[in-house]
C-alpha atoms as a PDB file:
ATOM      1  CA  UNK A   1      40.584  -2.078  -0.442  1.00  0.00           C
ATOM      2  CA  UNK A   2      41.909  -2.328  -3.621  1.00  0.00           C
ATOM      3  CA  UNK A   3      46.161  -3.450  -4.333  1.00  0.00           C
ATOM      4  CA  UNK A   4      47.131  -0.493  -5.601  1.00  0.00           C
ATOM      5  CA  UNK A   5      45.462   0.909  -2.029  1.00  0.00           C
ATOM      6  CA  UNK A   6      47.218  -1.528  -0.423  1.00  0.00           C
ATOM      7  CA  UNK A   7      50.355  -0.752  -1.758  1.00  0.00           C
ATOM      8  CA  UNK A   8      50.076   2.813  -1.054  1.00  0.00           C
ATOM      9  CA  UNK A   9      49.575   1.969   2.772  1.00  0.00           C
ATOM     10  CA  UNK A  10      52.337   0.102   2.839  1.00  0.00           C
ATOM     11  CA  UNK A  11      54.406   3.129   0.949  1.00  0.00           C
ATOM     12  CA  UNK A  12      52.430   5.381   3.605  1.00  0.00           C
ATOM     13  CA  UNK A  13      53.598   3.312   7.029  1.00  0.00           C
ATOM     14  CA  UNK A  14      56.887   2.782   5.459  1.00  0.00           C
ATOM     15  CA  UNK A  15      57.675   6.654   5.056  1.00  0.00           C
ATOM     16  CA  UNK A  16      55.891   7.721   8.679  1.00  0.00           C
ATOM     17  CA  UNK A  17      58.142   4.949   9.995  1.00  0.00           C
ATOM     18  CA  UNK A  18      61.385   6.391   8.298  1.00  0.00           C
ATOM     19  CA  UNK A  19      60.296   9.555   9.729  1.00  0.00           C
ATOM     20  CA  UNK A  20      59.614   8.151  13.278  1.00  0.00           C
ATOM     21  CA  UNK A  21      62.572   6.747  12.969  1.00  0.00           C
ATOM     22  CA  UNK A  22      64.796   9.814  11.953  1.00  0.00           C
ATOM     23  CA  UNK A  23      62.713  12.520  14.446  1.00  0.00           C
ATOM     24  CA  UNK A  24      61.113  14.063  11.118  1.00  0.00           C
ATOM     25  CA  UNK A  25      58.003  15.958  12.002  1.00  0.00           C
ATOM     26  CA  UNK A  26      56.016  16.567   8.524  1.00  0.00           C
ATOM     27  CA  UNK A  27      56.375  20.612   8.983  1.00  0.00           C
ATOM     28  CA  UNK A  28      60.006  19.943   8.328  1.00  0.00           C
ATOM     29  CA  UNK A  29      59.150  17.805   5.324  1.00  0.00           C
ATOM     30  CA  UNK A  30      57.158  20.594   3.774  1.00  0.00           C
ATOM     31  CA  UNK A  31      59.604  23.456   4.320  1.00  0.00           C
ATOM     32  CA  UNK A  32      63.168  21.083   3.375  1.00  0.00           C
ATOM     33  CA  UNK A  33      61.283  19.300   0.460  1.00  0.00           C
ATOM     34  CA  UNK A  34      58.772  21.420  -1.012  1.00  0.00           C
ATOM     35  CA  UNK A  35      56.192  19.182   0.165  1.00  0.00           C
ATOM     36  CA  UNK A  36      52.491  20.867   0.630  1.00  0.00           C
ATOM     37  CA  UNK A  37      51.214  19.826   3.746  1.00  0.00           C
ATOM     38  CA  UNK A  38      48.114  18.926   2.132  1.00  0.00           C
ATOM     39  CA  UNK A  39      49.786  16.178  -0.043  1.00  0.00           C
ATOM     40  CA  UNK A  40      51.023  15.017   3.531  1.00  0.00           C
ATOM     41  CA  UNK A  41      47.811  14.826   5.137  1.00  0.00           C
ATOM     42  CA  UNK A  42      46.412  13.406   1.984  1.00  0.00           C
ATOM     43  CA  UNK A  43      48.767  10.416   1.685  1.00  0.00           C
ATOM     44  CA  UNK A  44      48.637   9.202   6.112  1.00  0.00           C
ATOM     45  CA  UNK A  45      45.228   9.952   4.848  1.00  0.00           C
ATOM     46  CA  UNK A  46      44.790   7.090   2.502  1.00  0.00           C
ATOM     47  CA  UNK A  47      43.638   9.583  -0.275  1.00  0.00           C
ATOM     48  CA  UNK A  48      46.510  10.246  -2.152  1.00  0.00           C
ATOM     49  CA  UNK A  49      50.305   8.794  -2.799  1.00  0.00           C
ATOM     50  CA  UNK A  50      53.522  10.114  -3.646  1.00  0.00           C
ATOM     51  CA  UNK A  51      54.172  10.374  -6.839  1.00  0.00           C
ATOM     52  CA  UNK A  52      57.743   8.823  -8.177  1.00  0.00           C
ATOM     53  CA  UNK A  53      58.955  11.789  -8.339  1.00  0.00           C
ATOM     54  CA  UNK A  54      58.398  12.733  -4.536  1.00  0.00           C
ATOM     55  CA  UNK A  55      59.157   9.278  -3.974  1.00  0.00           C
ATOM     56  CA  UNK A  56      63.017   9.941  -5.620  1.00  0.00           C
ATOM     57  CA  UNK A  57      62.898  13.752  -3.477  1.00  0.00           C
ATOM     58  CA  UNK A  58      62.177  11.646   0.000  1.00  0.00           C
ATOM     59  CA  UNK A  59      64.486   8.877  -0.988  1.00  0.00           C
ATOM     60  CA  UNK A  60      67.466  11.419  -0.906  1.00  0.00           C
ATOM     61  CA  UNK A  61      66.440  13.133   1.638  1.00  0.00           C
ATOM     62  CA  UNK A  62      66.349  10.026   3.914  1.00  0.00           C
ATOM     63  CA  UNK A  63      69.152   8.696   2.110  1.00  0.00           C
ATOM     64  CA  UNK A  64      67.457   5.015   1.551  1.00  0.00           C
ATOM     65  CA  UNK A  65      66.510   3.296  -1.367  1.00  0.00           C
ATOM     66  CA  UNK A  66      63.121   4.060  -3.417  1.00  0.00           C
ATOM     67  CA  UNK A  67      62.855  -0.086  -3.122  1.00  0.00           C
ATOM     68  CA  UNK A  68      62.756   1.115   0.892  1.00  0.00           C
ATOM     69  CA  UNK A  69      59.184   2.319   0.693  1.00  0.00           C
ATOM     70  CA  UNK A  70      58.652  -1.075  -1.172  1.00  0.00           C
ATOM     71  CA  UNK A  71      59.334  -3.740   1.483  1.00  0.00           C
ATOM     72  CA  UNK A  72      59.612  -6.942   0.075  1.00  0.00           C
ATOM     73  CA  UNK A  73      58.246  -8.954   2.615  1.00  0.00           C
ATOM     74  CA  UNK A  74      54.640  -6.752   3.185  1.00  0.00           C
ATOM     75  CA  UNK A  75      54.021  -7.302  -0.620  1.00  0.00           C
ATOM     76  CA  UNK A  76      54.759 -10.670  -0.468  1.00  0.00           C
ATOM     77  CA  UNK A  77      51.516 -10.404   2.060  1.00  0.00           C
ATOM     78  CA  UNK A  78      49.791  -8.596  -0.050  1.00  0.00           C
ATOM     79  CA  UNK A  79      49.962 -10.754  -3.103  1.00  0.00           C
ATOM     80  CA  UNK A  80      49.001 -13.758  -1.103  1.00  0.00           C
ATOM     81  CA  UNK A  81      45.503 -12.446  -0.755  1.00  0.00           C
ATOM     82  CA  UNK A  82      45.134 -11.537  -4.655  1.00  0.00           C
ATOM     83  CA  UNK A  83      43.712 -13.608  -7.518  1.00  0.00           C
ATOM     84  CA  UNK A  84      45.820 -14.129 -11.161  1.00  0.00           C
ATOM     85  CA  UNK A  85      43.671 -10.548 -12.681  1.00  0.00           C
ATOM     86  CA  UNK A  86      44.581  -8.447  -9.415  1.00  0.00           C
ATOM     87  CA  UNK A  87      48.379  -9.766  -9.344  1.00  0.00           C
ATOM     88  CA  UNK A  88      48.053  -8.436 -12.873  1.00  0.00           C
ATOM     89  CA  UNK A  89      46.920  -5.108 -12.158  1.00  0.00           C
ATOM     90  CA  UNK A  90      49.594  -4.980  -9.063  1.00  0.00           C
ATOM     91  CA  UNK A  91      52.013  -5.926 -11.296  1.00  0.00           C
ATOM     92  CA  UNK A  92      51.105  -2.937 -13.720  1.00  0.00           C
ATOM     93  CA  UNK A  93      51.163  -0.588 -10.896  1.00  0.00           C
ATOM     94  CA  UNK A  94      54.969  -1.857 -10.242  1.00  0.00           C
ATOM     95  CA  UNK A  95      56.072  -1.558 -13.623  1.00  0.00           C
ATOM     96  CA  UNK A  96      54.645   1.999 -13.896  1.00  0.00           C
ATOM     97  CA  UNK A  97      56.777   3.170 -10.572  1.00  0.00           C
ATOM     98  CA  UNK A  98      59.944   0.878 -11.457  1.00  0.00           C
ATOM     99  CA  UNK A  99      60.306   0.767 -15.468  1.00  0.00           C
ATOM    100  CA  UNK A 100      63.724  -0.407 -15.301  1.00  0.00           C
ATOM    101  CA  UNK A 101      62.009  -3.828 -14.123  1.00  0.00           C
ATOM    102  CA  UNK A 102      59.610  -4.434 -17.192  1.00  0.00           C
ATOM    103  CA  UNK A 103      61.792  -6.521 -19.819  1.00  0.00           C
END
């Protein structure tokens, strides 16, 4: 598995948690947000991810944070288990979701 893979699951079990959490079946994601539920069963799939822009939709739907979906601690985890050219890469893939953090 690949970080940016890795980082998509932990988008993934971050979101079906929220939804867990909140009694949000993914029917009422598709008719509130727009969602297909194809991209749905894609992403729990593992195939796909939310793009930033569906990120920013779910974020004010759930009212949280887009840095929710990115818990700190899991890609702390992550990151343990990559070398100096993957942190790189995982690093890229950060930069291209959250542009306000490249300086």
């Amino acid at each position: 598995m690949t970080q940016i893979q890795q980082v998509n699951n932990v988008v993934i079990n971050n979101l079906l948690a929220l939804m867990k959490e909140r009694g949000v079946i993914a029917y009422k994601l598709t008719t509130d947000l727009s969602i297909s539920s194809n991209a749905i069963t894609e992403w729990t799939k593992g195939k796909a991810s939310p793009s930033r822009k569906t990120l920013l939709k779910l974020c004010e739907y759930f009212e949280v944070p887009l840095s929710y979906f990115y818990q700190e601690s899991e890609l702390q985890a992550i990151c343990t288990l990559l070398d100096y050219d993957e942190q790189q890469i995982l690093l890229q893939f950060i930069y291209s979701q959250f542009p306000r953090l490249k300086k």
